[in-house]
N, C-alpha and C. Protein backbone atom coordinates (compact mmCIF):
# COMPACT_ATOMS: atom_id res chain seq x y z
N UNK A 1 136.80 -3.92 84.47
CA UNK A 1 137.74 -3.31 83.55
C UNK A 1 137.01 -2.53 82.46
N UNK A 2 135.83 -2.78 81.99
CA UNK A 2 135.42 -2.30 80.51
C UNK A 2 134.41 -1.10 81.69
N UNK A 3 134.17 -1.68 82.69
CA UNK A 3 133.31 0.12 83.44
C UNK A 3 134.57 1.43 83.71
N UNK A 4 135.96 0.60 83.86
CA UNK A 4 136.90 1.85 84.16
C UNK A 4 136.76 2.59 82.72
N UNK A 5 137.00 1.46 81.42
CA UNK A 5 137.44 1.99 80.19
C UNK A 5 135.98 3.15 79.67
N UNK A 6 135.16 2.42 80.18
CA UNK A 6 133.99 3.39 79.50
C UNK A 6 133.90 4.67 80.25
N UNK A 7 134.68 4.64 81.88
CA UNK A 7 134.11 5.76 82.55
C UNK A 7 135.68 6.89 82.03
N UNK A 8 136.60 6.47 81.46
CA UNK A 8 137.90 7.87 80.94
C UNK A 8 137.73 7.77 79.89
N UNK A 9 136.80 6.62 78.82
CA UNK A 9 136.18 7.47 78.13
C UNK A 9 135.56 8.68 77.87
N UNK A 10 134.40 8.10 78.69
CA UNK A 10 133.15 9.37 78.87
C UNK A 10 133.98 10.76 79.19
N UNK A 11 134.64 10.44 80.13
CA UNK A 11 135.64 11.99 80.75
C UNK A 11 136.37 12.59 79.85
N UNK A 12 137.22 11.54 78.69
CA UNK A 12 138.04 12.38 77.72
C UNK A 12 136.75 13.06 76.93
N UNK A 13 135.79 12.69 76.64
CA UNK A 13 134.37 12.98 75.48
C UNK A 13 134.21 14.57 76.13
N UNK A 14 133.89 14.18 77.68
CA UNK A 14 133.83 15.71 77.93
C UNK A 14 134.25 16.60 78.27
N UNK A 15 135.26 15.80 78.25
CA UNK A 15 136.89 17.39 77.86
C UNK A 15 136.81 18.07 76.33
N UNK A 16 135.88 17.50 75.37
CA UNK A 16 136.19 18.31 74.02
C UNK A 16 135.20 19.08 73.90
N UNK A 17 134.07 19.38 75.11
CA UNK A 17 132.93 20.45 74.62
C UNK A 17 133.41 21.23 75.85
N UNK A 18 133.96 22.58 75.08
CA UNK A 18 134.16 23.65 75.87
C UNK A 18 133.36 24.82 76.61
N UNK A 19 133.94 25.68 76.76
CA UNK A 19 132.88 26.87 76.98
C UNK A 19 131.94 27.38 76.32
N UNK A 20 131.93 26.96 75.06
CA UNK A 20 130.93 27.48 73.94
C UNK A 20 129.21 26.46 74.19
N UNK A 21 129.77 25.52 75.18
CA UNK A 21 128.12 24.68 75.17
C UNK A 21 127.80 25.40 76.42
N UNK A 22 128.27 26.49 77.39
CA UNK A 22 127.96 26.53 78.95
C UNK A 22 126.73 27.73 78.74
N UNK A 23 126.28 27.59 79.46
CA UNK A 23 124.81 28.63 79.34
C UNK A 23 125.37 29.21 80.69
N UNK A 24 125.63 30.77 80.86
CA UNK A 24 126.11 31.06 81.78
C UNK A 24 124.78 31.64 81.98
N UNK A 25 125.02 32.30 83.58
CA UNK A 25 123.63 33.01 84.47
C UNK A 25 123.15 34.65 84.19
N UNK A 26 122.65 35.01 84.67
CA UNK A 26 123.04 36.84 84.59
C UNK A 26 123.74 36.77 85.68
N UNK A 27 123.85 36.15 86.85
CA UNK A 27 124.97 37.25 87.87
C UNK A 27 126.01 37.03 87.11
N UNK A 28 126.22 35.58 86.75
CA UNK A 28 128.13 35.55 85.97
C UNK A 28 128.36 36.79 84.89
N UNK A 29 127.30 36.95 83.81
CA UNK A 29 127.28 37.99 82.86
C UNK A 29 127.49 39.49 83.75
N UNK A 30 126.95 39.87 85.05
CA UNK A 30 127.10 40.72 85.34
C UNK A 30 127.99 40.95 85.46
N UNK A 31 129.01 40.03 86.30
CA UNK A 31 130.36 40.04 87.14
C UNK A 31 131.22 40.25 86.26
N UNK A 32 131.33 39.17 85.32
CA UNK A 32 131.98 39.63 83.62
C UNK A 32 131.81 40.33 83.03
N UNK A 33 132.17 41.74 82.64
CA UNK A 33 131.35 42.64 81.45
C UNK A 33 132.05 41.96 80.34
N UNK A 34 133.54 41.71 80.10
CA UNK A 34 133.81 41.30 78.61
C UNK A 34 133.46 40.17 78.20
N UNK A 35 133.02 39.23 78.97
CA UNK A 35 132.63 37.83 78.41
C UNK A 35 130.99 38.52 78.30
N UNK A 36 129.92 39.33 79.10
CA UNK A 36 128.72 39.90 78.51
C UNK A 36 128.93 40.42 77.08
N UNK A 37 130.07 41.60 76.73
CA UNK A 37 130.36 42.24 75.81
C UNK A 37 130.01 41.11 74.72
N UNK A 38 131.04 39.82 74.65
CA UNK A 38 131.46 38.89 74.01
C UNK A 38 129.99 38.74 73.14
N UNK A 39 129.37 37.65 74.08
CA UNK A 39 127.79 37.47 73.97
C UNK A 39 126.64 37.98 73.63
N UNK A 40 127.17 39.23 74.01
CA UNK A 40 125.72 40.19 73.37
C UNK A 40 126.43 40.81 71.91
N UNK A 41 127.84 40.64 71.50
CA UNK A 41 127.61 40.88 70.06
C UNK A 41 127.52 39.70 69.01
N UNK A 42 127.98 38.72 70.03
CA UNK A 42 127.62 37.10 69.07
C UNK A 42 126.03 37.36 68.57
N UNK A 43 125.47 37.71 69.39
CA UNK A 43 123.88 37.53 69.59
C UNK A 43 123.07 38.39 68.42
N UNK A 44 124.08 40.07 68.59
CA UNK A 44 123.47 40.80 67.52
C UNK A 44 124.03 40.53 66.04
N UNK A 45 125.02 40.03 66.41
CA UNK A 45 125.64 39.82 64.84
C UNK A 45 124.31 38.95 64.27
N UNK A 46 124.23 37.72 64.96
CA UNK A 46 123.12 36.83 63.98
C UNK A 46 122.01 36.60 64.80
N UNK A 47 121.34 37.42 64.70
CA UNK A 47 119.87 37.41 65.27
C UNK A 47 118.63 36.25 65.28
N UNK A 48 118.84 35.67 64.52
CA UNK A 48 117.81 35.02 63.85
C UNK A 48 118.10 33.96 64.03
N UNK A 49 119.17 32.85 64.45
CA UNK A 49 119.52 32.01 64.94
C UNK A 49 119.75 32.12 66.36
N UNK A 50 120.22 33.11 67.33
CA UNK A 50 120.76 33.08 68.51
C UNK A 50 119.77 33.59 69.47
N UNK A 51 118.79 34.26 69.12
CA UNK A 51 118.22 35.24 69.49
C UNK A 51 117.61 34.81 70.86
N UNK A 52 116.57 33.34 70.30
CA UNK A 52 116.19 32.52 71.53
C UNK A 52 117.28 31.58 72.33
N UNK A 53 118.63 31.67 72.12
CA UNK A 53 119.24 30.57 72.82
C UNK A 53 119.05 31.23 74.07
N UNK A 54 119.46 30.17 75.43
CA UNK A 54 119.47 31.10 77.05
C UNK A 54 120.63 31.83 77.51
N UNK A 55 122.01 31.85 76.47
CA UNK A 55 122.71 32.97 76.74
C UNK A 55 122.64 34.00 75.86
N UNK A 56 121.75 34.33 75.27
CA UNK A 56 121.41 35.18 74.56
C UNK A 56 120.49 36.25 75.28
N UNK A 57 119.30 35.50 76.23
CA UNK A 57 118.12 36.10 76.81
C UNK A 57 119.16 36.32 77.66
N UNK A 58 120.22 35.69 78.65
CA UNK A 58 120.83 35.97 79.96
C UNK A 58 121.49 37.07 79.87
N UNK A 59 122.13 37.38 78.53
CA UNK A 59 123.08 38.50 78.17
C UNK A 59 122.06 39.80 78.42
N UNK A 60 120.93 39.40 77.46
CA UNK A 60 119.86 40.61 77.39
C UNK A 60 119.35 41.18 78.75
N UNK A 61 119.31 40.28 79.36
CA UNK A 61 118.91 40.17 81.49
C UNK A 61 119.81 41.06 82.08
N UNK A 62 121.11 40.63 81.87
CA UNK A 62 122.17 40.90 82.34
C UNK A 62 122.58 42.45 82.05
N UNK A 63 122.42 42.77 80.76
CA UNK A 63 122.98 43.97 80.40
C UNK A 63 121.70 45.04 80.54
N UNK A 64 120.72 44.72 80.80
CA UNK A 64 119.39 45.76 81.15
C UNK A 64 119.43 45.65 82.71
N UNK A 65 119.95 44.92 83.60
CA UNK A 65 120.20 44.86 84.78
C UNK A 65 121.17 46.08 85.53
N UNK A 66 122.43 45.72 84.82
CA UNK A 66 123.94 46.67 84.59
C UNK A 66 123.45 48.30 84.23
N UNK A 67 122.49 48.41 83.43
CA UNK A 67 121.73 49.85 82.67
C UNK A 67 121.29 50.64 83.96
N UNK A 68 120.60 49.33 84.54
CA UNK A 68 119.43 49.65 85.23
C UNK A 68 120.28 50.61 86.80
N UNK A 69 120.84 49.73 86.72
CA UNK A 69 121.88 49.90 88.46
C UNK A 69 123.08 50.98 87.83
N UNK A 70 123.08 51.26 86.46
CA UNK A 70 124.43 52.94 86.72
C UNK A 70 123.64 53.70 86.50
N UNK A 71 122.10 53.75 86.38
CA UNK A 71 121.15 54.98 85.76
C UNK A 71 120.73 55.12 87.70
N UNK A 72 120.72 54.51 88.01
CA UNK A 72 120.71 54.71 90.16
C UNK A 72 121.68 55.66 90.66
N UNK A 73 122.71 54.63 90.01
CA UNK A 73 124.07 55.27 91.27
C UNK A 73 124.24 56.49 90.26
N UNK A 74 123.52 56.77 89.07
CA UNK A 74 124.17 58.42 88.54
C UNK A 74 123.28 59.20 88.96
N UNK A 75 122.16 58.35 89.19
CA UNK A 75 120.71 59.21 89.85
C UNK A 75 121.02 59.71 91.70
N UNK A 76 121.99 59.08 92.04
CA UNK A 76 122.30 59.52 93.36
C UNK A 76 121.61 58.55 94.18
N UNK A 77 121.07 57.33 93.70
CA UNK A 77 120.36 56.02 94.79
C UNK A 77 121.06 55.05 95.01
């Protein structure tokens, strides 16, 4: 009984950390531009705190990736 109670514990606990703890990938950032958008201005707004988190670098990945692949297809590759 006290392993059921501790285990919908634990489950309600991690129902209250949302999307704001998820470290997303660069393909997800790719696939998403407005959740990239989102992220890369969280990031520039406060630099100096966010700068090293890993959705910060993923955003930066992500959106020099996106650069990289419409400067192709405008290049005709």
């Amino acid at each position: 009984m006290k392993l059921l109670l501790l285990g919908i514990f634990t489950l309600t606990l991690s129902g209250c950390f949302g999307q704001e703890d998820r470290i997303y990938t660069v393909d997800e950032l790719m696939a998403d531009e407005v959740l990239l958008a989102k992220i890369t201005s969280e990031c520039r707004n406060n630099p100096g705190a966010l700068r090293q988190t890993p959705n910060c670098q993923n955003a930066g990945a992500a959106d020099w990736k996106l650069r990289l692949e419409r400067m192709n297809r405008a290049l005709g590759g």
